[in-house]
N, C-alpha and C. Protein backbone atom coordinates (compact mmCIF):
# COMPACT_ATOMS: atom_id res chain seq x y z
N UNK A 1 -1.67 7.52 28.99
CA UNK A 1 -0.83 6.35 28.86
C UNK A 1 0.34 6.52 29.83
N UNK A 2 0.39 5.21 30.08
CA UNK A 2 1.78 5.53 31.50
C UNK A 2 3.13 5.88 30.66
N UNK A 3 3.76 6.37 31.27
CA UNK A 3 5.07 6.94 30.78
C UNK A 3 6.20 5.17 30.06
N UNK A 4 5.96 4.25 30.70
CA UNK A 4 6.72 2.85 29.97
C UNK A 4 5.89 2.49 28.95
N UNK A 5 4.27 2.49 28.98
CA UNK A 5 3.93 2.01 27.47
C UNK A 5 4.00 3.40 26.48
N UNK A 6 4.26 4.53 26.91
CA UNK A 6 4.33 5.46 25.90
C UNK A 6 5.68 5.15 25.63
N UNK A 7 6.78 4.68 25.98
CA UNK A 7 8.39 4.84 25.70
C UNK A 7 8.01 3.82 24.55
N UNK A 8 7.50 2.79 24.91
CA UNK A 8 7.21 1.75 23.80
C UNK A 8 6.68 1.65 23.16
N UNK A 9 5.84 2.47 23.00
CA UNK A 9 4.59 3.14 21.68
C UNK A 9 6.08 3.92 20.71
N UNK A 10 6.40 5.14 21.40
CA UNK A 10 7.24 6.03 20.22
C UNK A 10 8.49 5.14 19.86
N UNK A 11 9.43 3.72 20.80
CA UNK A 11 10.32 3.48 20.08
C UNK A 11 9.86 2.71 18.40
N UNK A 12 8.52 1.78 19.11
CA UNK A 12 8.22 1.31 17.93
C UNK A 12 7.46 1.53 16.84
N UNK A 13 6.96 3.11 17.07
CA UNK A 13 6.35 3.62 15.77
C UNK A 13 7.96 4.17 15.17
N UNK A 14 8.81 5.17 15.88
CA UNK A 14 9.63 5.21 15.44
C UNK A 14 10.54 4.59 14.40
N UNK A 15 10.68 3.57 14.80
CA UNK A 15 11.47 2.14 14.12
C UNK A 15 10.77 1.81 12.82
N UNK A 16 9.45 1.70 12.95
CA UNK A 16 8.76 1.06 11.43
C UNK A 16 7.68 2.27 10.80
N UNK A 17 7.73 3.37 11.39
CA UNK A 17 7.04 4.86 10.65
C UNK A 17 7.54 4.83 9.00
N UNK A 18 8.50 4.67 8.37
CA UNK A 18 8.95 4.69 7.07
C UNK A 18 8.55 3.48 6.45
N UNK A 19 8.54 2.51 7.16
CA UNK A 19 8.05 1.04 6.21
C UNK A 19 6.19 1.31 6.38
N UNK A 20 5.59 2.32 7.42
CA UNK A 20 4.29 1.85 7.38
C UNK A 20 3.81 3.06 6.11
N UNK A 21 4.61 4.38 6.31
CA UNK A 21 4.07 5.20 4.85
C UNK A 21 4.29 4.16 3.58
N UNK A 22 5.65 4.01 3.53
CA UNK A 22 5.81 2.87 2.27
C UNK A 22 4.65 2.30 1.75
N UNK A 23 3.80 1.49 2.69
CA UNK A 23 2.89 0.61 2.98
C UNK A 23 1.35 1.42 2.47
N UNK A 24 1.39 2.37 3.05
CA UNK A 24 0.46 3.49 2.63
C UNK A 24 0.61 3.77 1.20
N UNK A 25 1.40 4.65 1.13
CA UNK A 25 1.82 5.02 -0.09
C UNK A 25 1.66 4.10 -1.83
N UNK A 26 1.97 2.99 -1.65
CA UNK A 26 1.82 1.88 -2.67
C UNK A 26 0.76 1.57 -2.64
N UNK A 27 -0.30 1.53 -1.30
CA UNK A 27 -1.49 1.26 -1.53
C UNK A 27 -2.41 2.18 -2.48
N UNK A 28 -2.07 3.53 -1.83
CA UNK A 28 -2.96 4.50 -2.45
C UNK A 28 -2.41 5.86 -3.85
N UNK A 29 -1.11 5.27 -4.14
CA UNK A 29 -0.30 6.47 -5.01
C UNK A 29 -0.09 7.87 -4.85
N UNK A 30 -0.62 8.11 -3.53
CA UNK A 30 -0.50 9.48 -2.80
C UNK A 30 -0.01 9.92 -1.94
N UNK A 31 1.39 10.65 -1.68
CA UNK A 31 1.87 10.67 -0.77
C UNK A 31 1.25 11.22 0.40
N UNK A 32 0.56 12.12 0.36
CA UNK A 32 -0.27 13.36 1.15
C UNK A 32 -1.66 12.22 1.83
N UNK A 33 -2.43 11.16 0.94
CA UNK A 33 -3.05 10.16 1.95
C UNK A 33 -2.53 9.39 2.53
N UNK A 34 -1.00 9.20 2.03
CA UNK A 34 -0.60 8.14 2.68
C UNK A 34 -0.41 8.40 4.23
N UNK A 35 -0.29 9.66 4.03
CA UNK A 35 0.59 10.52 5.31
C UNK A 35 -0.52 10.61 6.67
N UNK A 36 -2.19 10.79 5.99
CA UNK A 36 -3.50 10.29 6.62
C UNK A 36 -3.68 9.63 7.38
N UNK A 37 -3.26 7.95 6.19
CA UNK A 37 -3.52 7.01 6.36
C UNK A 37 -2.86 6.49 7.50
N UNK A 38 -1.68 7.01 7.79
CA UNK A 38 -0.59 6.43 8.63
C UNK A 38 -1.23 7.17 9.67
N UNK A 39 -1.42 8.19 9.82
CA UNK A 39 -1.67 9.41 11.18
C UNK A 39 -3.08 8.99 11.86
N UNK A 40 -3.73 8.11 10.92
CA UNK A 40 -5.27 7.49 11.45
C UNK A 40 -4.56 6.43 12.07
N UNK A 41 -3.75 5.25 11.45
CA UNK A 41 -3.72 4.18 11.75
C UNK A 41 -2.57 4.45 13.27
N UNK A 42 -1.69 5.07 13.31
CA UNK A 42 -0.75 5.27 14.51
C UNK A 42 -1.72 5.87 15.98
N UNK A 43 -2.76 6.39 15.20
CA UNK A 43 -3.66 7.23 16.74
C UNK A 43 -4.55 6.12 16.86
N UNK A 44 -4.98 5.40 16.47
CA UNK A 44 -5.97 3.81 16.50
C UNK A 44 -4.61 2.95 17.49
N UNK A 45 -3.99 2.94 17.35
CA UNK A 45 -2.74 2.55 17.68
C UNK A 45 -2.52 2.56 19.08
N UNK A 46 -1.86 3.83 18.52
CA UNK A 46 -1.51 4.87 20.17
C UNK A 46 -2.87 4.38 21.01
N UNK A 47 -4.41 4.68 20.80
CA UNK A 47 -5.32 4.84 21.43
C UNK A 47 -5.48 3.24 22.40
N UNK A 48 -4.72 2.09 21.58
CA UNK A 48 -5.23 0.91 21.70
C UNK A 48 -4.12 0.30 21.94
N UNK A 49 -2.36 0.86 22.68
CA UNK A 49 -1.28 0.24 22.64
C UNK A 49 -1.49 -0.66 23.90
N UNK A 50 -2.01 -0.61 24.93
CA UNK A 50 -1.47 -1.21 26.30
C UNK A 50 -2.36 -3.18 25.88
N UNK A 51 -3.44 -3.21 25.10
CA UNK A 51 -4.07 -4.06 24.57
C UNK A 51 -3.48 -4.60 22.78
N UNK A 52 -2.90 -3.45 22.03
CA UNK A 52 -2.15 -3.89 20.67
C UNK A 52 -0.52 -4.67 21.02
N UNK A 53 -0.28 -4.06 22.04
CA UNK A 53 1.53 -4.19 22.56
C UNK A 53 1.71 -6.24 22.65
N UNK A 54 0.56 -6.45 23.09
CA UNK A 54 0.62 -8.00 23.56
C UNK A 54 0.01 -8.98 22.68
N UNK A 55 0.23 -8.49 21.16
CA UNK A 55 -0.48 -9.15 20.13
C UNK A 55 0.44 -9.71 19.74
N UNK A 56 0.19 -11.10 19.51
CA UNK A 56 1.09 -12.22 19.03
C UNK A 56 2.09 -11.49 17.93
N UNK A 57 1.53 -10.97 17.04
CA UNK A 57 2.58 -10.12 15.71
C UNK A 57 2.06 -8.77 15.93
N UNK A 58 2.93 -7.87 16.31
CA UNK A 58 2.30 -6.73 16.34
C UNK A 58 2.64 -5.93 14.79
N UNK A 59 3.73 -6.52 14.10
CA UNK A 59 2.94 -5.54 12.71
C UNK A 59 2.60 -6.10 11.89
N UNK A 60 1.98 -7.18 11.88
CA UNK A 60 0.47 -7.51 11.27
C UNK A 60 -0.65 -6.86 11.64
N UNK A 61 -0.75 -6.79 12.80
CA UNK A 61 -2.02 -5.89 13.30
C UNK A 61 -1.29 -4.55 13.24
N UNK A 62 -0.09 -4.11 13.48
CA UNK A 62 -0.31 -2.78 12.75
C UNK A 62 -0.93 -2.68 11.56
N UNK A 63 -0.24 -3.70 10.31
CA UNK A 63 -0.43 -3.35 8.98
C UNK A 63 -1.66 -3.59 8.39
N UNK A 64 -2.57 -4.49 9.18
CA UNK A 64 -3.94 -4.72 9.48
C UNK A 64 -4.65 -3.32 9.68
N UNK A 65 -4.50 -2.42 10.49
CA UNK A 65 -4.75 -1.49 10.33
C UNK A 65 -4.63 -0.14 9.41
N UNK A 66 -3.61 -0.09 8.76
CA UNK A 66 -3.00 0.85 7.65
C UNK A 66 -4.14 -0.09 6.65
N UNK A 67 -3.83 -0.89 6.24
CA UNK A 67 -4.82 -1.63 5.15
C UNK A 67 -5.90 -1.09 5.43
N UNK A 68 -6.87 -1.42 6.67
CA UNK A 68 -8.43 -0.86 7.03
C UNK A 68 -8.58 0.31 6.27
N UNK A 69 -7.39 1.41 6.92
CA UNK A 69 -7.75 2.59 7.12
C UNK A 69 -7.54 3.11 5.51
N UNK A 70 -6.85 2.31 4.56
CA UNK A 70 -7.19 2.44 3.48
C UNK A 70 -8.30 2.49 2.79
N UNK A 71 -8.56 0.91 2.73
CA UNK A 71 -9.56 0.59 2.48
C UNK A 71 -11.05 1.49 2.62
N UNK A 72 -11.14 1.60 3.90
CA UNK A 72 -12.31 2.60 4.54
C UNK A 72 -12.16 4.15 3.63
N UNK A 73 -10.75 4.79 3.45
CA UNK A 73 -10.56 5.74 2.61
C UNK A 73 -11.15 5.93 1.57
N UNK A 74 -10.83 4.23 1.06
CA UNK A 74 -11.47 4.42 -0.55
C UNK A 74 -12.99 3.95 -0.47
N UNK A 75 -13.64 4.05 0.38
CA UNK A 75 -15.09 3.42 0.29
C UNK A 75 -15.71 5.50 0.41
N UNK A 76 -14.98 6.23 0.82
CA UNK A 76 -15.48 7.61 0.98
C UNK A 76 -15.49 8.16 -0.39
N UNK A 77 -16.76 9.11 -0.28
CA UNK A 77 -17.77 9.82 -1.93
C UNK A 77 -16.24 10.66 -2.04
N UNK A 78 -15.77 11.45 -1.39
CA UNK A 78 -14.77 12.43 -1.46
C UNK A 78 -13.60 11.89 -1.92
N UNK A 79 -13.16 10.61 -1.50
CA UNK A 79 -12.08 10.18 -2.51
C UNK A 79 -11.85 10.05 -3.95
N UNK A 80 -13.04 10.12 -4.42
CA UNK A 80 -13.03 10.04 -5.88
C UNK A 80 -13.26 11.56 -6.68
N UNK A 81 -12.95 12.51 -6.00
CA UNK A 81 -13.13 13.80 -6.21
C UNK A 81 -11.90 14.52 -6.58
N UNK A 82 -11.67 14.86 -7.82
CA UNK A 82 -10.80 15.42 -8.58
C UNK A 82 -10.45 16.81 -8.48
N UNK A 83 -9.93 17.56 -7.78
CA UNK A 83 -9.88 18.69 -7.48
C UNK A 83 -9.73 19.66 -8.35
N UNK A 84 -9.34 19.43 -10.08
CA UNK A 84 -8.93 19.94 -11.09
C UNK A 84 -9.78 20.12 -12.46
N UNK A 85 -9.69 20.86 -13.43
CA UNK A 85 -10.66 20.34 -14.38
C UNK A 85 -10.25 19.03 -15.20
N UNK A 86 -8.59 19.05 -15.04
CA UNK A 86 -7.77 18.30 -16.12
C UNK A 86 -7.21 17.46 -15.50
N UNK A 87 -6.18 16.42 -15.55
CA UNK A 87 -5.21 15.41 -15.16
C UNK A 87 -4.09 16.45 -15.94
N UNK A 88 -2.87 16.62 -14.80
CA UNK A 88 -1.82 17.32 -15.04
C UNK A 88 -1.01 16.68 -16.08
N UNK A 89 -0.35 17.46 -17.12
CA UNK A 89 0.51 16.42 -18.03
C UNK A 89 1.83 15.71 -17.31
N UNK A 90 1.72 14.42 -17.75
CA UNK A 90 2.81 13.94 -17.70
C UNK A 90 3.91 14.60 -18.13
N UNK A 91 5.27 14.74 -17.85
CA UNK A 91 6.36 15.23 -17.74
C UNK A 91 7.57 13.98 -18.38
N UNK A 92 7.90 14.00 -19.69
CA UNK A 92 8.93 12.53 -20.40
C UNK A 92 9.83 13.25 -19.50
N UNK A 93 10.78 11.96 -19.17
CA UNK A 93 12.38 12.36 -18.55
C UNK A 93 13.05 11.19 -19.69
N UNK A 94 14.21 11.72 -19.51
CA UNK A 94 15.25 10.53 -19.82
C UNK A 94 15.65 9.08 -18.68
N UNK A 95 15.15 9.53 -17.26
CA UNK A 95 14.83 8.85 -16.51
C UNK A 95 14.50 7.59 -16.25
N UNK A 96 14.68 6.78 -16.74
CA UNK A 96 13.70 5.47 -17.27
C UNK A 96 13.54 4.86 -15.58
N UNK A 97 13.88 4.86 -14.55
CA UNK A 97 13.54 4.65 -13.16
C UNK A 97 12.17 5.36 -12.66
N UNK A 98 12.25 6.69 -13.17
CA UNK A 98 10.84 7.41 -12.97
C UNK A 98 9.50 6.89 -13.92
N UNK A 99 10.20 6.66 -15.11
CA UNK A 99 9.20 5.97 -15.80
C UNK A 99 8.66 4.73 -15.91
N UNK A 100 9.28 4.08 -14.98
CA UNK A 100 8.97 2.68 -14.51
C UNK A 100 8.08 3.06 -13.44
N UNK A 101 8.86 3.59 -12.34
CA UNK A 101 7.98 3.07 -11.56
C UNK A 101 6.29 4.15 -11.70
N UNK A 102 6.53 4.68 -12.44
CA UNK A 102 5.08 5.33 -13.11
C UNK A 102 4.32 4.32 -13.27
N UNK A 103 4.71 3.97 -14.53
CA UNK A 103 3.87 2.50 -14.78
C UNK A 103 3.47 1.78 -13.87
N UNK A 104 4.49 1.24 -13.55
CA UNK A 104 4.22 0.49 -12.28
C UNK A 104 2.85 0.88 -11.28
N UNK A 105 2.69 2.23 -11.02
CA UNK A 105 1.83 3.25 -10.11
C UNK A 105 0.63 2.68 -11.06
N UNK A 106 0.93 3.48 -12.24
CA UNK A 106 -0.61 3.29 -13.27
C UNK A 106 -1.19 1.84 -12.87
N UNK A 107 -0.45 0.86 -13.45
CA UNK A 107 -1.09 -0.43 -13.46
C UNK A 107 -1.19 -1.19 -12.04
N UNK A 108 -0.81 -0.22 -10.97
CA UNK A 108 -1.22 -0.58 -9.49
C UNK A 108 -2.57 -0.38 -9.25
N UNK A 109 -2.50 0.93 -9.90
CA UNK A 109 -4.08 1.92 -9.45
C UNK A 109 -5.35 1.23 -10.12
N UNK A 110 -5.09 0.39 -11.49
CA UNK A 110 -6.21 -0.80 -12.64
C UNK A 110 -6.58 -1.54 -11.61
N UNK A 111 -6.07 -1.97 -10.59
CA UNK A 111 -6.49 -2.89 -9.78
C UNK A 111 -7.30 -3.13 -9.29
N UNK A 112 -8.39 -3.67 -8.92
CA UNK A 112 -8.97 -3.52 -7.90
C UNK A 112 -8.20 -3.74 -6.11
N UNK A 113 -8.75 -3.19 -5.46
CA UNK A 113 -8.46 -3.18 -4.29
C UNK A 113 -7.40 -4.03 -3.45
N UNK A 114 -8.84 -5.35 -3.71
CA UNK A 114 -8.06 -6.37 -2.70
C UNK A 114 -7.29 -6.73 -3.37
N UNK A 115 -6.98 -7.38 -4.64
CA UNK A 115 -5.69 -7.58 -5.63
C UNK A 115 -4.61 -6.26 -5.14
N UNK A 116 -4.54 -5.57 -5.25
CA UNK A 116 -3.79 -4.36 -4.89
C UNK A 116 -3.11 -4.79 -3.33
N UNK A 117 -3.86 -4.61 -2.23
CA UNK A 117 -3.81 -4.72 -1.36
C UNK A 117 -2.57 -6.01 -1.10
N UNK A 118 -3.17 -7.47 -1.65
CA UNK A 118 -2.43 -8.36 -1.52
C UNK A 118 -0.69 -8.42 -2.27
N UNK A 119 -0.90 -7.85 -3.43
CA UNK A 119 0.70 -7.79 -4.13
C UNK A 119 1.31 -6.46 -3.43
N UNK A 120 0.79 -5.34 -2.66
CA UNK A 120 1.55 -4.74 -2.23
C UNK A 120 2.16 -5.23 -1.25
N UNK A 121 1.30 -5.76 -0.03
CA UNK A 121 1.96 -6.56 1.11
C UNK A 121 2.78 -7.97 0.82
N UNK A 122 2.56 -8.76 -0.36
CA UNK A 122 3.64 -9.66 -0.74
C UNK A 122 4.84 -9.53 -1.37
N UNK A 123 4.64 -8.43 -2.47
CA UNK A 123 5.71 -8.44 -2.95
C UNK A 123 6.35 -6.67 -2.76
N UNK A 124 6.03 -6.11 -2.14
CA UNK A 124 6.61 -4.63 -2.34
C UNK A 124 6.78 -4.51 -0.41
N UNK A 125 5.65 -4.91 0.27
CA UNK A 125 5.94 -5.03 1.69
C UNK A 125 7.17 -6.12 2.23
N UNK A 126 7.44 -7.33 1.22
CA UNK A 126 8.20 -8.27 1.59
C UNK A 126 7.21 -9.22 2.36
N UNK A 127 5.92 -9.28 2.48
CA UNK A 127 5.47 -10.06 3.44
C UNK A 127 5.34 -11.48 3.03
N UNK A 128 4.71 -12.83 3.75
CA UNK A 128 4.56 -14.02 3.35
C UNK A 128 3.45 -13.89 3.51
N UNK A 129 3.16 -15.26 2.78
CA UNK A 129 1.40 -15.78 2.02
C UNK A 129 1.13 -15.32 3.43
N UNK A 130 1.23 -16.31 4.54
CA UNK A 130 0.74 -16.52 6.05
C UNK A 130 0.38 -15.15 6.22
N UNK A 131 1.36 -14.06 6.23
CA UNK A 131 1.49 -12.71 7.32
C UNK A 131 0.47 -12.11 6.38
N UNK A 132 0.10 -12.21 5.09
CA UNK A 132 -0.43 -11.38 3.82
C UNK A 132 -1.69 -11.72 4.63
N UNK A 133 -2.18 -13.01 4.63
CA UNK A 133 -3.39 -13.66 5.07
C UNK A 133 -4.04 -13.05 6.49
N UNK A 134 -3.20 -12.91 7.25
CA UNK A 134 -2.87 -12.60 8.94
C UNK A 134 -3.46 -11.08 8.99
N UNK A 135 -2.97 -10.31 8.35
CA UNK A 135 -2.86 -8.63 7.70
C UNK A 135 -4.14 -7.82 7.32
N UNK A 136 -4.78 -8.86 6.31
CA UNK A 136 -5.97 -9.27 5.61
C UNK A 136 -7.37 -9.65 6.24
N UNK A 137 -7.20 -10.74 7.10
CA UNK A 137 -7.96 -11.14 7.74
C UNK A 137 -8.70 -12.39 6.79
N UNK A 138 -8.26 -12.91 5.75
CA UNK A 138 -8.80 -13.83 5.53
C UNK A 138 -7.76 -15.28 5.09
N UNK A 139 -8.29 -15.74 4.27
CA UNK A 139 -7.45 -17.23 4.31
C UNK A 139 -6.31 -17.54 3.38
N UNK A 140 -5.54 -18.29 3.78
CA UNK A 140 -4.16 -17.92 2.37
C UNK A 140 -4.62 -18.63 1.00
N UNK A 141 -5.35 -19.41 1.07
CA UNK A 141 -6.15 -19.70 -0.48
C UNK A 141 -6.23 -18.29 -1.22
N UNK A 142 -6.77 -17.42 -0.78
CA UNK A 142 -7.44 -16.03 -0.81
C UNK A 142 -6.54 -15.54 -1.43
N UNK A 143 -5.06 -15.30 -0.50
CA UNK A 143 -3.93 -14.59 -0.61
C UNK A 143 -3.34 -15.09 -1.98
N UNK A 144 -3.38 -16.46 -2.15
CA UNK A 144 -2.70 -16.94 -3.48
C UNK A 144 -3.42 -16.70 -4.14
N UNK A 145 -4.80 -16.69 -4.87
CA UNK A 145 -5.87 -16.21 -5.62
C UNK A 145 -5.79 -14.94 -6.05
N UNK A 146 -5.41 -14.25 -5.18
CA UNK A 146 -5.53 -12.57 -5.47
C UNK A 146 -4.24 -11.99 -6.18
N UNK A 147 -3.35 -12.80 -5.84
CA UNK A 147 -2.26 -12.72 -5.81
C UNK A 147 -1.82 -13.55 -7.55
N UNK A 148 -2.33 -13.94 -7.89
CA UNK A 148 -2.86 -14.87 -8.81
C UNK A 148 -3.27 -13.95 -10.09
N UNK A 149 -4.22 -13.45 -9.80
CA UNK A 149 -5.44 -12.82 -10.39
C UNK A 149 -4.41 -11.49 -10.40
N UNK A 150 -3.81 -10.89 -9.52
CA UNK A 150 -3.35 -9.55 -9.83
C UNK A 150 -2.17 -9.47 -10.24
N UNK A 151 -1.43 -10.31 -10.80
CA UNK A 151 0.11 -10.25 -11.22
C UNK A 151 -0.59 -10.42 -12.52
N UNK A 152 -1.60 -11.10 -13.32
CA UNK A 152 -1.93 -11.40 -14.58
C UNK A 152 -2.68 -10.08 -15.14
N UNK A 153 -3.43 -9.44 -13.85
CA UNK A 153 -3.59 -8.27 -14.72
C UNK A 153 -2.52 -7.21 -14.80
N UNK A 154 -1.81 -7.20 -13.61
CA UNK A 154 -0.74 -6.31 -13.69
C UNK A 154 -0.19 -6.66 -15.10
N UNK A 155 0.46 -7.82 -15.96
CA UNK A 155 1.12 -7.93 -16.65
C UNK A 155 0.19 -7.75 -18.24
N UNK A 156 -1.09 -7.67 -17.96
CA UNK A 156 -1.78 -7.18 -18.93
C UNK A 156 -1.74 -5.55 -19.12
N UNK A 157 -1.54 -4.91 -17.95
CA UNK A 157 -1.86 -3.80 -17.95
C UNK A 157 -0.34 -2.78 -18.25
N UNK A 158 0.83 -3.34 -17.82
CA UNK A 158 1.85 -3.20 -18.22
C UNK A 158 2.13 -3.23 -19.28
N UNK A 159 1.65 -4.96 -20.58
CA UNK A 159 1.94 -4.82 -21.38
C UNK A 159 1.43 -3.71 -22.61
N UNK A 160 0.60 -3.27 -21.97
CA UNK A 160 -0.45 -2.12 -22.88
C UNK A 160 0.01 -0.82 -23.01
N UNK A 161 1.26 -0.77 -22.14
CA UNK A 161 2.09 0.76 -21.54
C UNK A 161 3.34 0.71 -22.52
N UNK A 162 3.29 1.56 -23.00
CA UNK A 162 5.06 1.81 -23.67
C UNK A 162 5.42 3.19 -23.44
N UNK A 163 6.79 3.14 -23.27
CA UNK A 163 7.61 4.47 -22.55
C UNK A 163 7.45 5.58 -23.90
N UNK A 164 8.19 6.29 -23.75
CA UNK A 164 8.65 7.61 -24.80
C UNK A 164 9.19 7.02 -25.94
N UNK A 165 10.48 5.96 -25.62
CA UNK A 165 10.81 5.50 -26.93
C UNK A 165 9.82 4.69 -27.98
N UNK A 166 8.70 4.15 -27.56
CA UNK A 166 7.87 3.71 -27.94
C UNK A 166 7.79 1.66 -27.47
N UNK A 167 8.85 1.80 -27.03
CA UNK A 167 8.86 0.17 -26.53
C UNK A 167 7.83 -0.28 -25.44
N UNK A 168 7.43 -1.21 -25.83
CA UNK A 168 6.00 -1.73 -24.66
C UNK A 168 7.28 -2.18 -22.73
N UNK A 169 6.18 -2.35 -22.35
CA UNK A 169 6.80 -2.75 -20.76
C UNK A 169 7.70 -4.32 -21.20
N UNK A 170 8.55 -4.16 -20.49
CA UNK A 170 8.97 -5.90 -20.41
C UNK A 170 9.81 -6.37 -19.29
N UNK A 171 9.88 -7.73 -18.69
CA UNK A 171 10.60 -7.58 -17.08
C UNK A 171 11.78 -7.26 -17.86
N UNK A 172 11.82 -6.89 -18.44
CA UNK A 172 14.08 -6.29 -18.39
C UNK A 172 13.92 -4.76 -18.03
N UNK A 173 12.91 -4.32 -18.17
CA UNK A 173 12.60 -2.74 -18.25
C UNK A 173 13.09 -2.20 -16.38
């Protein structure tokens, strides 16, 4: 890569590297894939900047890619492979921020995918229906549907969760 599109490759991974783990991270509840996910999607990137650089939105098609490279993650036999005999115990805090956004994690992970996919990039990415759609690759009907469909289970799946004190989830929580 010539030395001006590499200046412009590292300012702008630089600049949005923390919003694209973010992005990772919420998708998959793992910091360590997220870290993957990002290192696949930045070398797809890197490999493809002098042709990605002149894309009408370039982080849509970044985030287009972090999504893929998710996605594709979770279609692998090895992702579903538990390295342990047990699930580690949960740990109560007095914390109630940690224990939210636990929940929160749990009833991310009930999801299926593309529901997942879409409320992370709308409401935790900040994105719009359009850019969600754009990101995605399919139509904003889609985006509202999923989007639809996964806030109702989220709020099913929330309401089924109660903390230490024994109180169920509720938006004041």
């Amino acid at each position: 890569m010539r030395s001006e599109l590499e200046r412009e490759y590292v300012e702008y991974v630089t600049v949005r590297l923390p919003r694209l783990h973010r992005l990772a991270y919420l998708l998959c509840s793992d910091a360590h894939q997220a870290d993957d996910i990002v290192q696949a999607a930045l070398t797809s990137l890197y490999l493809n900047w002098k042709s990605a650089s002149g894309a009408d939105n370039l982080d849509a098609y970044v985030h287009r890619i972090v999504v893929r490279r998710y996605l594709d993650e979770r279609r692998r036999r090895w992702s579903r492979v538990l390295l342990g005999d047990a699930v580690p115990e949960q740990v109560v805090s007095g914390d109630h921020g940690i224990e939210e956004r636990d929940a929160l994690m749990t009833a991310l992970r009930a999801l299926p995918k593309g529901q997942r996919a879409v409320l992370v990039l709308r409401f935790l990415g900040d994105m719009s229906i359009e850019d969600t759609a754009e990101v995605l690759g399919c139509s904003v009907g889609n985006v509202k549907s999923q989007s639809s469909r996964g806030l109702a289970t989220l709020r099913e799946v929330l309401g089924r969760i109660e903390f230490a004190e024994g109180k169920p989830w509720t938006s004041a929580n």
